[in-house]
C-alpha atoms as a PDB file:
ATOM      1  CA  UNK A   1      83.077  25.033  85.675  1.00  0.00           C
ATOM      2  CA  UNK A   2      81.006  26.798  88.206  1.00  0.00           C
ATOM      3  CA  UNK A   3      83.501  26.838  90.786  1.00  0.00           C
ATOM      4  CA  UNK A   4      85.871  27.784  88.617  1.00  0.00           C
ATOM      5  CA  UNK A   5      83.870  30.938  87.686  1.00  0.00           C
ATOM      6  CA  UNK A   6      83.159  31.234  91.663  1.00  0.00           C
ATOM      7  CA  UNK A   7      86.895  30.913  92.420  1.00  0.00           C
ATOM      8  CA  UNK A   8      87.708  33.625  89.953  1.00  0.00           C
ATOM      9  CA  UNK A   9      85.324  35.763  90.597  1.00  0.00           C
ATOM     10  CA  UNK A  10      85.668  36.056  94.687  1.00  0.00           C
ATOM     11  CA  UNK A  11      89.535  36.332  93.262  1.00  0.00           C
ATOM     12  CA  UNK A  12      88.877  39.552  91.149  1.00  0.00           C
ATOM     13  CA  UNK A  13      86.477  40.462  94.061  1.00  0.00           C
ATOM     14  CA  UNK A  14      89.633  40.765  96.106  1.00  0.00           C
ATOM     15  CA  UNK A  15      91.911  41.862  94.154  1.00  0.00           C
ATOM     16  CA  UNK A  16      89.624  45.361  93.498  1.00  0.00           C
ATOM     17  CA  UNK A  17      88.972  45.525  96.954  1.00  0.00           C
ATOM     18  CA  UNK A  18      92.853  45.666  97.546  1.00  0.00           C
ATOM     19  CA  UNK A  19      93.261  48.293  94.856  1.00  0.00           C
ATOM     20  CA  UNK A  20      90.761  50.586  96.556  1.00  0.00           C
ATOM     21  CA  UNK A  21      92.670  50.173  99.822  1.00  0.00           C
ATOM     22  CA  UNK A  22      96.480  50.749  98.461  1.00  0.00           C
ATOM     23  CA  UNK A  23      94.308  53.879  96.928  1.00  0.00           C
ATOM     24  CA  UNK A  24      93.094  55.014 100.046  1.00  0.00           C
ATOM     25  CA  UNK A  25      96.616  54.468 101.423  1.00  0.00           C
ATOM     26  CA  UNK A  26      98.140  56.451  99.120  1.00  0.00           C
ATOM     27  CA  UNK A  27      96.261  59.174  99.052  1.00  0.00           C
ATOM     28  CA  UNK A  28      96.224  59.876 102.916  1.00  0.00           C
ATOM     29  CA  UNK A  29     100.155  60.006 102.708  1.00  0.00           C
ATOM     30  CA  UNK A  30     100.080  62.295  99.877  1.00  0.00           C
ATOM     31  CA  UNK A  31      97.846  64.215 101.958  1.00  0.00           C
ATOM     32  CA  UNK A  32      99.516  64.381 104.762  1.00  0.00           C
ATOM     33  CA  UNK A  33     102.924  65.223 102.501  1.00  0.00           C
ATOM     34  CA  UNK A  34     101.144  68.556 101.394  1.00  0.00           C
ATOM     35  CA  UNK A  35     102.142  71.982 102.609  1.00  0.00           C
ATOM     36  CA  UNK A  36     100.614  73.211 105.736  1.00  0.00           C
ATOM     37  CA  UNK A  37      97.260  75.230 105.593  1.00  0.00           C
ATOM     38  CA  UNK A  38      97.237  78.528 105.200  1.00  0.00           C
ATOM     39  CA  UNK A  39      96.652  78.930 108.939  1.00  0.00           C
ATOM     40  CA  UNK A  40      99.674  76.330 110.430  1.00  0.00           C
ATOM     41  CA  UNK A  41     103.159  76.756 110.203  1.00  0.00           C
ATOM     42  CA  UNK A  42     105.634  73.310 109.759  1.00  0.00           C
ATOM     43  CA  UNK A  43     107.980  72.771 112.640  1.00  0.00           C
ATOM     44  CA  UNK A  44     110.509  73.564 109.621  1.00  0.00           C
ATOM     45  CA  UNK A  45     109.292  77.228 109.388  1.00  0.00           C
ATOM     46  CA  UNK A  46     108.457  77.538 112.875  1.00  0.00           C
ATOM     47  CA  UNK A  47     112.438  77.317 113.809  1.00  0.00           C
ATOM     48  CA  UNK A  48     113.313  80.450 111.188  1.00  0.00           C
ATOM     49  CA  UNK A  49     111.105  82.897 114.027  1.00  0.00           C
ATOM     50  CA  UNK A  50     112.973  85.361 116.131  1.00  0.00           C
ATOM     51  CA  UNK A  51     112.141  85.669 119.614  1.00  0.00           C
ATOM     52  CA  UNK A  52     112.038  89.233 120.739  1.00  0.00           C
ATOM     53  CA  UNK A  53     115.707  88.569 122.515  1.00  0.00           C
ATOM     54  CA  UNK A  54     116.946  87.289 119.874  1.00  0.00           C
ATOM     55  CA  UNK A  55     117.067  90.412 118.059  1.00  0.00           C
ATOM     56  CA  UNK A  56     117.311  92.868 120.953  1.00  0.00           C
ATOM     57  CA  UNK A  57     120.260  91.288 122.604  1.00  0.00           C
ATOM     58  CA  UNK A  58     121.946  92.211 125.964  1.00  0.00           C
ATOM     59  CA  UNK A  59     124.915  93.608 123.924  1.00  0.00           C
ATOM     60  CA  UNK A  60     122.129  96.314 122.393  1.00  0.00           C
ATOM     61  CA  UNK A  61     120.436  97.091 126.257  1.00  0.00           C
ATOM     62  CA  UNK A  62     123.894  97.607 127.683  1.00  0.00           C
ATOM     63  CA  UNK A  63     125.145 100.553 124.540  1.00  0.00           C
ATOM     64  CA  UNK A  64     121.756 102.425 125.895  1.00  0.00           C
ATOM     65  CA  UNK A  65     121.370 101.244 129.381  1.00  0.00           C
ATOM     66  CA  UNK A  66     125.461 100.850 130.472  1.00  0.00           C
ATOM     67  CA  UNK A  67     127.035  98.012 131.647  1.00  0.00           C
ATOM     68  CA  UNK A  68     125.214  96.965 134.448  1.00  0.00           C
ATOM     69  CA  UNK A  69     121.957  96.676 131.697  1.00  0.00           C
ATOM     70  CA  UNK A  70     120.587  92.976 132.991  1.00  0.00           C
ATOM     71  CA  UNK A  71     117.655  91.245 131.572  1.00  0.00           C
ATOM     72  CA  UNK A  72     114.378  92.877 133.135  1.00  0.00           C
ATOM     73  CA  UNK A  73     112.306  90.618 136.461  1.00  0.00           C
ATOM     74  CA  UNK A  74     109.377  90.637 134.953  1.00  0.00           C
ATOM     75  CA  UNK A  75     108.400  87.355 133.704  1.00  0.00           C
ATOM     76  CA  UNK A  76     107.211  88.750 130.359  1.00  0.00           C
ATOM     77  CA  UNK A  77     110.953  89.023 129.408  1.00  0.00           C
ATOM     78  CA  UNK A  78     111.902  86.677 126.290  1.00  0.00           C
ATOM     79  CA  UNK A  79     108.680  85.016 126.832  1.00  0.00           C
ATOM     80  CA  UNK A  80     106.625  83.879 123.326  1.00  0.00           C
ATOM     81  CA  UNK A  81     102.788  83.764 123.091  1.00  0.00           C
ATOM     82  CA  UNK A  82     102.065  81.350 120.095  1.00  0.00           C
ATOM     83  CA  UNK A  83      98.539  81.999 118.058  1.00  0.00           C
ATOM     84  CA  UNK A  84      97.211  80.422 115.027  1.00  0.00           C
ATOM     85  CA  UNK A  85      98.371  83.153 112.662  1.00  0.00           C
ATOM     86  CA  UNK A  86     100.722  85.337 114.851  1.00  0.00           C
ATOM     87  CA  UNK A  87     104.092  84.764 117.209  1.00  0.00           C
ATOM     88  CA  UNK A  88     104.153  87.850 119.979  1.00  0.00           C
ATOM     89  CA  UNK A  89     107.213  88.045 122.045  1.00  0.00           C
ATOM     90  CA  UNK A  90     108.762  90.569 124.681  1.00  0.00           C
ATOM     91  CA  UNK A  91     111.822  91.687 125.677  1.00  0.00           C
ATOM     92  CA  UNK A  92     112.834  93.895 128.421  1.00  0.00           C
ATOM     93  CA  UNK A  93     116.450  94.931 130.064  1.00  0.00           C
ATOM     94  CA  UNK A  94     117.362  97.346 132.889  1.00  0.00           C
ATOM     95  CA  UNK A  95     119.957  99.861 133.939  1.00  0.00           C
ATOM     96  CA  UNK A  96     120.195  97.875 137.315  1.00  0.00           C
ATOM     97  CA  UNK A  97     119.741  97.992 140.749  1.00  0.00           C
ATOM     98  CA  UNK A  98     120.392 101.388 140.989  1.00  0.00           C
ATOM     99  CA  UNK A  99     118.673 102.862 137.908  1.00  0.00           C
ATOM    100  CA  UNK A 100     115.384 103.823 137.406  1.00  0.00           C
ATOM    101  CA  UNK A 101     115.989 103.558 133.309  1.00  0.00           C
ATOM    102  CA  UNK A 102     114.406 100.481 130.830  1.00  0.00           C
ATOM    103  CA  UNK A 103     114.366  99.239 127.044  1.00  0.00           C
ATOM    104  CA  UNK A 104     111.582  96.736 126.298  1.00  0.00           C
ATOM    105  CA  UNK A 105     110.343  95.110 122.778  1.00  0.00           C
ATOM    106  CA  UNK A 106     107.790  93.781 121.559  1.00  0.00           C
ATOM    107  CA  UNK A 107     107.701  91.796 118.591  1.00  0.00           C
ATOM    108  CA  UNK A 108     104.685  90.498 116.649  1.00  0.00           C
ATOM    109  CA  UNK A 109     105.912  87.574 113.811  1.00  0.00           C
ATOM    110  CA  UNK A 110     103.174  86.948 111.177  1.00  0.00           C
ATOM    111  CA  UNK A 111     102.872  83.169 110.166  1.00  0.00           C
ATOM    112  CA  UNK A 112     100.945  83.177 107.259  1.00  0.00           C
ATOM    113  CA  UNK A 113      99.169  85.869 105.334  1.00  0.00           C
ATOM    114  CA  UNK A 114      96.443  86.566 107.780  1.00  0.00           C
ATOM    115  CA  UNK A 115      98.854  86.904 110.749  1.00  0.00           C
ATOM    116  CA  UNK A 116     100.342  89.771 108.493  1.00  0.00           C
ATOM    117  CA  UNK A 117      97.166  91.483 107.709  1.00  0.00           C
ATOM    118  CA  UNK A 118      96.592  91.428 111.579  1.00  0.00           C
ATOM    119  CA  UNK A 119      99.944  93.224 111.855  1.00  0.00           C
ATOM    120  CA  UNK A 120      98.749  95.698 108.964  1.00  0.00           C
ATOM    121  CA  UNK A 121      95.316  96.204 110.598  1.00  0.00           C
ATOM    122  CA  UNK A 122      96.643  96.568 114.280  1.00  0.00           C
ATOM    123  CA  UNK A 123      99.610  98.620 113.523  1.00  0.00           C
ATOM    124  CA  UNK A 124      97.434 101.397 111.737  1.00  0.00           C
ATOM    125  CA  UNK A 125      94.731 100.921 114.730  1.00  0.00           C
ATOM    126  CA  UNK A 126      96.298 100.872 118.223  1.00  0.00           C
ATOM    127  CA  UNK A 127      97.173 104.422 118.659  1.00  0.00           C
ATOM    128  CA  UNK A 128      93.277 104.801 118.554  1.00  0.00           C
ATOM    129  CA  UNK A 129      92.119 101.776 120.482  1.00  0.00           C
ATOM    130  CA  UNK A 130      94.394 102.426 123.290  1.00  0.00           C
ATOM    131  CA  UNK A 131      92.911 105.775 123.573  1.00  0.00           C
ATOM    132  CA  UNK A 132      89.526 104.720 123.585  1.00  0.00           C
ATOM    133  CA  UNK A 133      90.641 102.082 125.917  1.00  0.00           C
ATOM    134  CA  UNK A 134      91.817 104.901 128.528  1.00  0.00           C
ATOM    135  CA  UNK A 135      89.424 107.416 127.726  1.00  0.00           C
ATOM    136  CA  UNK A 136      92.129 109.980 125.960  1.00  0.00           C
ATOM    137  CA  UNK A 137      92.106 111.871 122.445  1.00  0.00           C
ATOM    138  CA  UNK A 138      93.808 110.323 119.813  1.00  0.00           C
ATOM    139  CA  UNK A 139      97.442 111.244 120.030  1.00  0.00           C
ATOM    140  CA  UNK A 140      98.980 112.961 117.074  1.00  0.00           C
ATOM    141  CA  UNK A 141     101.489 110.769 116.097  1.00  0.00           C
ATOM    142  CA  UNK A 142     104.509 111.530 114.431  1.00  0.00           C
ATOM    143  CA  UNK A 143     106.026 109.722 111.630  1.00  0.00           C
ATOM    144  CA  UNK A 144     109.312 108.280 111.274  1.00  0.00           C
ATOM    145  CA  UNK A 145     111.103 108.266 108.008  1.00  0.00           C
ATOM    146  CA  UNK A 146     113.544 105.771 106.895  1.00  0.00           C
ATOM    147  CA  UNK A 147     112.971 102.809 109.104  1.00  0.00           C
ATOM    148  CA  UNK A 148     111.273  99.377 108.286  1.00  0.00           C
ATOM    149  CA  UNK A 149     108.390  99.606 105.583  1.00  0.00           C
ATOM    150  CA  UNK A 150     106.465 102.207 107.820  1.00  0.00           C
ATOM    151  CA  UNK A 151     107.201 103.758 111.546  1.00  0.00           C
ATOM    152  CA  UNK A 152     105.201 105.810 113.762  1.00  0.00           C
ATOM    153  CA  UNK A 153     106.055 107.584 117.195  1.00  0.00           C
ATOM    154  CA  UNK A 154     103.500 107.328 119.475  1.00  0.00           C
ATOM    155  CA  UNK A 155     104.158 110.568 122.225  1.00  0.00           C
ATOM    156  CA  UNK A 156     101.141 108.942 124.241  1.00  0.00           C
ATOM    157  CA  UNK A 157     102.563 105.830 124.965  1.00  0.00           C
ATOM    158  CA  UNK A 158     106.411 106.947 124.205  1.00  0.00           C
ATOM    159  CA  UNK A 159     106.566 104.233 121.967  1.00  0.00           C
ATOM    160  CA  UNK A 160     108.451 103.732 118.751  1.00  0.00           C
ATOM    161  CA  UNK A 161     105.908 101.229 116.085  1.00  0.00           C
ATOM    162  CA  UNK A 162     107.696  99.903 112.978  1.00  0.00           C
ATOM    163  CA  UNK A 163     106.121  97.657 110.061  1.00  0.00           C
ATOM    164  CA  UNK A 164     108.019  95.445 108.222  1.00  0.00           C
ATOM    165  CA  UNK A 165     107.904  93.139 105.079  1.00  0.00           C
ATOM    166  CA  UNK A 166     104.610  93.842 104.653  1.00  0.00           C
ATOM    167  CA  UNK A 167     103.488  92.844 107.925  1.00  0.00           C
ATOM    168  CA  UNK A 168     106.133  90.379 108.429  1.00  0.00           C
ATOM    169  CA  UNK A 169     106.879  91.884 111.728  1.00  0.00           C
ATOM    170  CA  UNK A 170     104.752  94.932 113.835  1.00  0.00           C
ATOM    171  CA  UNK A 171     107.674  96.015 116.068  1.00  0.00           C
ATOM    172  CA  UNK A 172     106.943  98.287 119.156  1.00  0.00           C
ATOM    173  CA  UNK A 173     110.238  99.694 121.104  1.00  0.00           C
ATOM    174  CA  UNK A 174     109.436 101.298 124.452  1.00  0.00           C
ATOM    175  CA  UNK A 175     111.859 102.948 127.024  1.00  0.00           C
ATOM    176  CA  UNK A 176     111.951 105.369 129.920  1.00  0.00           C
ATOM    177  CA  UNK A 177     113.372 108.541 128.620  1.00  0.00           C
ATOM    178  CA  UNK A 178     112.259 112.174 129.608  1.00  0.00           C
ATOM    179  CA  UNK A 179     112.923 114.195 126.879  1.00  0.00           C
ATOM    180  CA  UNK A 180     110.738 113.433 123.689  1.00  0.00           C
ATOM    181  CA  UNK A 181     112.787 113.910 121.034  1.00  0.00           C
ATOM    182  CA  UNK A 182     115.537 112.226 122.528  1.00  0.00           C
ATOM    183  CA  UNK A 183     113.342 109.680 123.187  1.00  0.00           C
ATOM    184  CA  UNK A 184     112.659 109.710 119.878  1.00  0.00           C
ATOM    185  CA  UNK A 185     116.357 109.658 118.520  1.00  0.00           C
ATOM    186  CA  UNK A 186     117.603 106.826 121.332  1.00  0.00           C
ATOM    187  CA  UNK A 187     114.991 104.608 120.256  1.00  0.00           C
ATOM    188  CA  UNK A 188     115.506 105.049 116.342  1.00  0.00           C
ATOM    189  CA  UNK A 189     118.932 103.826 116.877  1.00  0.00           C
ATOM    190  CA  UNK A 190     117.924 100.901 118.904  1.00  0.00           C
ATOM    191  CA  UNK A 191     115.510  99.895 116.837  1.00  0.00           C
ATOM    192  CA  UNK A 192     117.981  99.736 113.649  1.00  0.00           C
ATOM    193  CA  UNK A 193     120.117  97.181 115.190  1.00  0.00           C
ATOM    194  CA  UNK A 194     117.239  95.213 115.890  1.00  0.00           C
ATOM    195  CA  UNK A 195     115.865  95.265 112.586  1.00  0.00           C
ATOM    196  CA  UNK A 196     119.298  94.221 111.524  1.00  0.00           C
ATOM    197  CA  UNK A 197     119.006  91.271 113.733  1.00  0.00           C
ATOM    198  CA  UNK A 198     115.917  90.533 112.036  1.00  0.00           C
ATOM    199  CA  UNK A 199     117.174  90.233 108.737  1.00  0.00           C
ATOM    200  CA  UNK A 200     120.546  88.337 109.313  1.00  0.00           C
END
C-alpha cells in the first residue's frame, strides 16, 4: 500500500510539473504572438514605408530639372537611416553635366507615436536650431497654405517643410533656384506630387 501511495504520488508529482511547463510554453508563444512595442515596427509594417525616391521619382526631377535630370552623386541619394522611432531618407536629382540646377528631399517616416511627436517637435524647432547652430537670427518664415497638415518656407535655408498625418511624415524639399518666390511656387508644385506619392 505504501508503494502504491509512493507510485501515485511521484505520478501526480509529474504530472503538475508538466502542467507548469506546457504553461510556461504557452505563454512565451502568446508572448511572442503580441503586437510589437510601442517603440518596434513588424517586418509587416516596416514594408508599407516610402523611401524618399519612392515618392520623388525621376519622372518628377526631370518636369523641373529637363530631361537630362539624373539621380544626384552624392551617396546620400535614396539612402535610408533606420532609428528606433523614425525612418529618414534622401533624395536628390540633377539637371546634368552641364547644369548647375538640383531638387533634393528629405523625408522623415514616424514609426510609432513617439517617432511622430519627434516630427511635431522638430518640424516647429529647426528653423531656430539651425540658426543658433550658424550663429544667424531666426528667419521669418513664411507659411504655406493648402499643403499637407502644416507647411512652412524657410527663406534661410530655401527650403520648403511640410507636416503630415499628424507627424506621419516631416517633409523638407530643397532646390537651387534664384528667385524666392519662384522658388517658392516650383517647389509647391513638386512637393504636391510627392505627397501624392505618399498617399497612393
Amino acid at each position: 500500500m505504501s508503494n502504491k501511495k509512493t507510485i501515485f504520488a511521484a505520478v501526480f508529482i509529474l504530472a503538475v510539473c508538466a502542467g507548469i511547463i506546457a504553461y510556461l510554453l504557452s505563454s512565451n508563444d502568446k508572448n511572442q504572438n503580441t503586437q510589437p512595442a510601442n517603440n518596434q515596427v513588424s517586418s509587416e509594417q516596416k514594408s508599407s514605408y516610402k523611401s524618399a525616391c519612392d515618392v520623388f521619382t525621376l519622372e518628377i526631377a526631370k518636369q523641373y530639372l529637363g530631361q537630362k535630370a539624373r539621380p544626384g552623386d552624392t551617396k546620400a541619394s535614396n539612402n535610408s537611416t533606420e532609428g528606433d522611432n523614425v525612418i529618414n531618407s534622401t533624395c536628390l536629382y540633377d539637371g546634368g553635366e552641364d547644369s548647375l540646377e538640383s531638387r533634393n528631399i528629405q523625408v522623415t517616416t514616424a514609426k510609432n507615436a513617439t517617432g511622430e511627436q519627434w516630427n511635431r517637435d522638430e518640424f516647429e524647432n529647426s528653423p531656430k536650431e539651425t540658426a543658433e547652430f550658424s550663429g544667424e537670427q531666426a528667419p521669418n518664415l513664411i507659411n504655406i497654405d493648402n499643403l499637407g497638415e502644416k507647411a512652412f518656407w524657410n527663406p534661410q535655408m530655401g527650403q520648403l517643410n511640410i507636416l503630415l498625418g499628424n507627424g506621419k511624415y516631416w517633409i523638407i524639399v530643397q532646390g537651387s533656384i534664384k528667385d524666392q518666390q519662384s522658388q517658392i511656387d516650383k517647389h509647391k508644385e513638386m512637393a504636391i506630387q510627392i505627397l501624392e506619392n505618399i498617399n497612393k
